[in-house]
Protein backbone atom coordinates (compact mmCIF):
# COMPACT_ATOMS: atom_id res chain seq x y z
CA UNK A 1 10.19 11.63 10.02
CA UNK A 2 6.98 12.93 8.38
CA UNK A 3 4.66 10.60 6.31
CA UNK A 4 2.18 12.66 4.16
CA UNK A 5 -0.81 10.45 3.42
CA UNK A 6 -4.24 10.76 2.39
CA UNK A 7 -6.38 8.25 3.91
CA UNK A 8 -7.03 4.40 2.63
CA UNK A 9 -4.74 5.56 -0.06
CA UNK A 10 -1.54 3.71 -1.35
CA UNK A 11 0.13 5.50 1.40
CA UNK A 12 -1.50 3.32 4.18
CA UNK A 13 1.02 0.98 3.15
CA UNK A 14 4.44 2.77 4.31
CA UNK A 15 1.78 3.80 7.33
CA UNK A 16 0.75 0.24 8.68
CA UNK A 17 4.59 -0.90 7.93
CA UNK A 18 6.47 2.29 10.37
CA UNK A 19 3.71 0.85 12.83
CA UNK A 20 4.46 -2.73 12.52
CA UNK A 21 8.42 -1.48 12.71
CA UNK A 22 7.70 0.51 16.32
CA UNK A 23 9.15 3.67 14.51
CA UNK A 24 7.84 7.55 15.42
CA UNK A 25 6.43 9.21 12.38
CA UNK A 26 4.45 12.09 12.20
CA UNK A 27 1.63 11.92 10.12
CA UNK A 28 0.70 14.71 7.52
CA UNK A 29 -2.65 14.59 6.12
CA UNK A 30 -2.66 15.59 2.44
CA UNK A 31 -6.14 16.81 0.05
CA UNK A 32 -5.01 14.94 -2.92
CA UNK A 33 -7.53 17.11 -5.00
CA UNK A 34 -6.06 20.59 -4.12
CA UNK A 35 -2.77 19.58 -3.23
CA UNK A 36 -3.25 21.06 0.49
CA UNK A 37 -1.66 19.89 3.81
CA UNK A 38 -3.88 19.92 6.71
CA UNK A 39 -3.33 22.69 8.98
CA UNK A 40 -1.67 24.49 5.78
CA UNK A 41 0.96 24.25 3.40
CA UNK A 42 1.44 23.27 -0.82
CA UNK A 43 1.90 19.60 -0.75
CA UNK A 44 3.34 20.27 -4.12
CA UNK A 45 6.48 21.69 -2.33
CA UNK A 46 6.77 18.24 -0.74
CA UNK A 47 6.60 16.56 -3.55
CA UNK A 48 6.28 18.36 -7.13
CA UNK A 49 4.48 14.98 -8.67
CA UNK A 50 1.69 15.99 -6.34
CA UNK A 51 0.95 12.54 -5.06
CA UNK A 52 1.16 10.40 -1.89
CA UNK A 53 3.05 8.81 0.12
CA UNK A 54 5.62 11.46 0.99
CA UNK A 55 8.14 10.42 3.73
CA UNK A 56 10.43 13.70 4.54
CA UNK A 57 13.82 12.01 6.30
CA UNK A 58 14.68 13.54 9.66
CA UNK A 59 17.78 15.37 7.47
CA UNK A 60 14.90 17.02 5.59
CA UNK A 61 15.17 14.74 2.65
CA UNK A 62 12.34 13.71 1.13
CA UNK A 63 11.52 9.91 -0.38
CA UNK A 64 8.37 9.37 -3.15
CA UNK A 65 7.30 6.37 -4.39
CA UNK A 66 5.43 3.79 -1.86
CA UNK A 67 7.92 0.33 -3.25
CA UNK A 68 11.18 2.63 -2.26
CA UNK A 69 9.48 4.01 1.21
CA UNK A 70 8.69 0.90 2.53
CA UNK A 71 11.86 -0.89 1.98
CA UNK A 72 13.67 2.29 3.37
CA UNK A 73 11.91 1.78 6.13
CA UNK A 74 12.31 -1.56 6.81
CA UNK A 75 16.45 -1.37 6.41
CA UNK A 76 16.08 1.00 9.55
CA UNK A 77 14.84 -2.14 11.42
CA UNK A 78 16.38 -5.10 9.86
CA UNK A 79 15.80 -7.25 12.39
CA UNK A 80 12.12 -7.07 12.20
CA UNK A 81 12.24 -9.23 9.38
CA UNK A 82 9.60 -6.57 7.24
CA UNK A 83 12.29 -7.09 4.26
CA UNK A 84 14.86 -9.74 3.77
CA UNK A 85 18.96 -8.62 3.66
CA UNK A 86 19.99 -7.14 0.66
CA UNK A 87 21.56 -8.38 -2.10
CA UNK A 88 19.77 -11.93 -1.20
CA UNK A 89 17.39 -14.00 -3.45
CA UNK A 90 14.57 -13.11 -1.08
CA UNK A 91 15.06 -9.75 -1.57
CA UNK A 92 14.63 -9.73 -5.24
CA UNK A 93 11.59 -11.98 -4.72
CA UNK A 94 10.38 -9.04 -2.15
CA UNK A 95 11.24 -6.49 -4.98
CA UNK A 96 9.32 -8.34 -7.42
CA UNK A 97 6.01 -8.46 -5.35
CA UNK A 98 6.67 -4.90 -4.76
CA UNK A 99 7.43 -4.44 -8.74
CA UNK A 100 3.74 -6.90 -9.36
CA UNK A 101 1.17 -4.78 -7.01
CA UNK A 102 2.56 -1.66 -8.24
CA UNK A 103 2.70 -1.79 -11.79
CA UNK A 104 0.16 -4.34 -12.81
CA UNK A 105 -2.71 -4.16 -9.47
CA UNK A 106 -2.58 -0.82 -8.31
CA UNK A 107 -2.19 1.07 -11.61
CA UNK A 108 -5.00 -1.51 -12.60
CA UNK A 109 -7.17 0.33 -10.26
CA UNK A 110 -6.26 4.01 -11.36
CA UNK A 111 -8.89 4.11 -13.92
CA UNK A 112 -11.71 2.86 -11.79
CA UNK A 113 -11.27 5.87 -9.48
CA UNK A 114 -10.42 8.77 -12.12
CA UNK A 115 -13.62 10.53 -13.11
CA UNK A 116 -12.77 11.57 -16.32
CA UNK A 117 -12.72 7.26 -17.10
CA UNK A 118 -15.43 7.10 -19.98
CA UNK A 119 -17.79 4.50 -18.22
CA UNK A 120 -18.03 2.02 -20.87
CA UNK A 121 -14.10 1.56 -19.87
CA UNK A 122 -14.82 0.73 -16.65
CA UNK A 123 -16.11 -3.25 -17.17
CA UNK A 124 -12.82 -3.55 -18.81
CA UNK A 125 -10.44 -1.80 -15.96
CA UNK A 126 -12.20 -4.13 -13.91
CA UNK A 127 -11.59 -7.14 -15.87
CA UNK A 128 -8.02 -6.68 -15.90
CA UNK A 129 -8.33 -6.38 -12.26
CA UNK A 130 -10.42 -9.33 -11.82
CA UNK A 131 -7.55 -11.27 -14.00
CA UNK A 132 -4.59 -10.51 -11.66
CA UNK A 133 -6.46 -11.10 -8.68
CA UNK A 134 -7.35 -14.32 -10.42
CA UNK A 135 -3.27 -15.48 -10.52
CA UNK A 136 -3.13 -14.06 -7.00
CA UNK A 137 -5.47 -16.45 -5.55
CA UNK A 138 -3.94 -18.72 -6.84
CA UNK A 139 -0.16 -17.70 -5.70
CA UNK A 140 -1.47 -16.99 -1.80
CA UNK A 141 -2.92 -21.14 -1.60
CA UNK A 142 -1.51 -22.64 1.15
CA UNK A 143 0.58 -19.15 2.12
CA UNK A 144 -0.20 -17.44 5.21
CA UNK A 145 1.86 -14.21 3.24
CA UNK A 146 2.90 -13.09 -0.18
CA UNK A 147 6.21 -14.64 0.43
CA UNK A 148 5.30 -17.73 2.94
CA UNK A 149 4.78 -17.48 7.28
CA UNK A 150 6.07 -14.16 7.56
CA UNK A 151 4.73 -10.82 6.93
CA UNK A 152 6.68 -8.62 5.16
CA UNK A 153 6.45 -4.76 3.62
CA UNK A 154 4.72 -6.01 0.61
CA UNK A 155 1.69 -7.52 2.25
CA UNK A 156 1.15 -4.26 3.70
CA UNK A 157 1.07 -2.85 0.01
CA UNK A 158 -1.05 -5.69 -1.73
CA UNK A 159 -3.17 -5.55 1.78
CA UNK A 160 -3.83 -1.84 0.62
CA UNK A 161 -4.09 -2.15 -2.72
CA UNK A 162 -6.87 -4.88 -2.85
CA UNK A 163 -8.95 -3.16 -0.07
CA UNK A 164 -10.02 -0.68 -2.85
CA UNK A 165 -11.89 -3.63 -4.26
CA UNK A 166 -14.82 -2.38 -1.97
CA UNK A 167 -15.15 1.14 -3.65
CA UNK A 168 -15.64 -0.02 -6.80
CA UNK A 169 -17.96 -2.63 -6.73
CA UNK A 170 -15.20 -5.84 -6.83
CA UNK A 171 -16.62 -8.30 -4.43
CA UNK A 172 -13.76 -10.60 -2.94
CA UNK A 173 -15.38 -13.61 -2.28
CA UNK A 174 -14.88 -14.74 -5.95
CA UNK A 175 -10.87 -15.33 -4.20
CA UNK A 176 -11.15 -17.36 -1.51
CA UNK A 177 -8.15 -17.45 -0.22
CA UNK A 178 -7.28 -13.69 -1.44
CA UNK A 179 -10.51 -12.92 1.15
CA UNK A 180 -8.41 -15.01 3.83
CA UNK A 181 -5.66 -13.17 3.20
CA UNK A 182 -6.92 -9.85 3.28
CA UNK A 183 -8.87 -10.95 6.98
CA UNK A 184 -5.92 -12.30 8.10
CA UNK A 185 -3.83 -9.07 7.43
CA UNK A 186 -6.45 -6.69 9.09
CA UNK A 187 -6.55 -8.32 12.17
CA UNK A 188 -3.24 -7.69 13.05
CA UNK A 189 -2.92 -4.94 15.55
CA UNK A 190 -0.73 -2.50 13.98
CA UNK A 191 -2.69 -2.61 10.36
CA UNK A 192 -5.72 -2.08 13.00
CA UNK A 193 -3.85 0.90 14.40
CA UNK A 194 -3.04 2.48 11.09
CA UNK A 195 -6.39 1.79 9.73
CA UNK A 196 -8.37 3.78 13.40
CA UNK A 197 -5.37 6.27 12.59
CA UNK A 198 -6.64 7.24 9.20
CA UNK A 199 -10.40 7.04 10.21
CA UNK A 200 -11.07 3.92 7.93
CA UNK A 201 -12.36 1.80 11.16
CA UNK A 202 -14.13 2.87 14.09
């Protein structure tokens, strides 16, 4: 399989969870701004909504959308426990999570990074932000993980997702156990892999 990623973006997610999950995938470095693959190629061909993640399928099928990558690839492994069985009440709990950090954090952040943003928006991106980090705090007390002891696809998404805190001027600490969290889920080795991988730690 080929991931196409662009790095510390919303595609380190599906990247830290293939490494957690032991499985082979060949990395594809995108240029989100021309729509280039490194080492050549349109990316658009890929994936005509020009974005990342990518995953192309060994059958040369290709899968968009980081919620739908991540549990694909955890139903490869279902043993590792990175997603519960499906059709359970955990699952839709997972699929929630995934439904949360994707429509209300991470599209949260979109303006904060686009530079056509008027800047007297940006106080107000930021305090919706700031709000559902806020209820997040307050949902991680006492949680080692989103969904209790174990890790599980979608703390590699939020784990992504609220790392972009540090590029535009969010400080963390405000969330204590949020900051916790986010410690806890970079020191594990594989996120540590993924994150030397895509050059965001030396």
């Amino acid at each position: 399989m080929k991931l196409y990623y662009s790095p510390g973006a919303c595609s380190l997610s599906p990247h830290i969870v293939s490494r957690e999950l032991g499985m082979a995938v060949e990395l594809k470095k995108v240029n989100t701004k021309d729509k280039t693959i490194e080492g050549g190629g349109d990316f658009r061909k890929v994936n005509p909504k020009g974005y990342v993640p990518a995953l192309e399928l060994d059958n040369g099928q290709v899968l968009t959308e980081g919620p739908a990558i991540v549990q694909y690839l955890a139903d490869q492994k279902p043993d590792a426990g990175l997603a519960p069985k499906n059709g359970s009440i955990e699952r839709y709990r997972l699929q929630e999570w995934l439904n949360f950090i994707t429509s209300e954090l991470h599209k949260g952040f979109t303006p904060l990074f686009k530079p056509n943003t008027p800047e007297d928006y940006k106080p107000v991106a930021k305090e919706n932000v700031s709000a559902r980090l806020d209820w997040l705090d307050q949902q991680l007390a006492g949680k080692d993980y989103l969904t209790g002891k174990g890790f599980t696809v979608a703390d590699a998404y939020l784990f992504t997702v609220v790392n972009w805190t540090k590029f535009v001027g969010i400080d963390l600490a405000k969330w204590p156990n949020l900051s916790a969290y986010v410690a806890r889920v970079a020191a594990r080795p594989k996120v540590q892999e993924a994150l030397k991988a895509e050059g965001l730690v030396k």
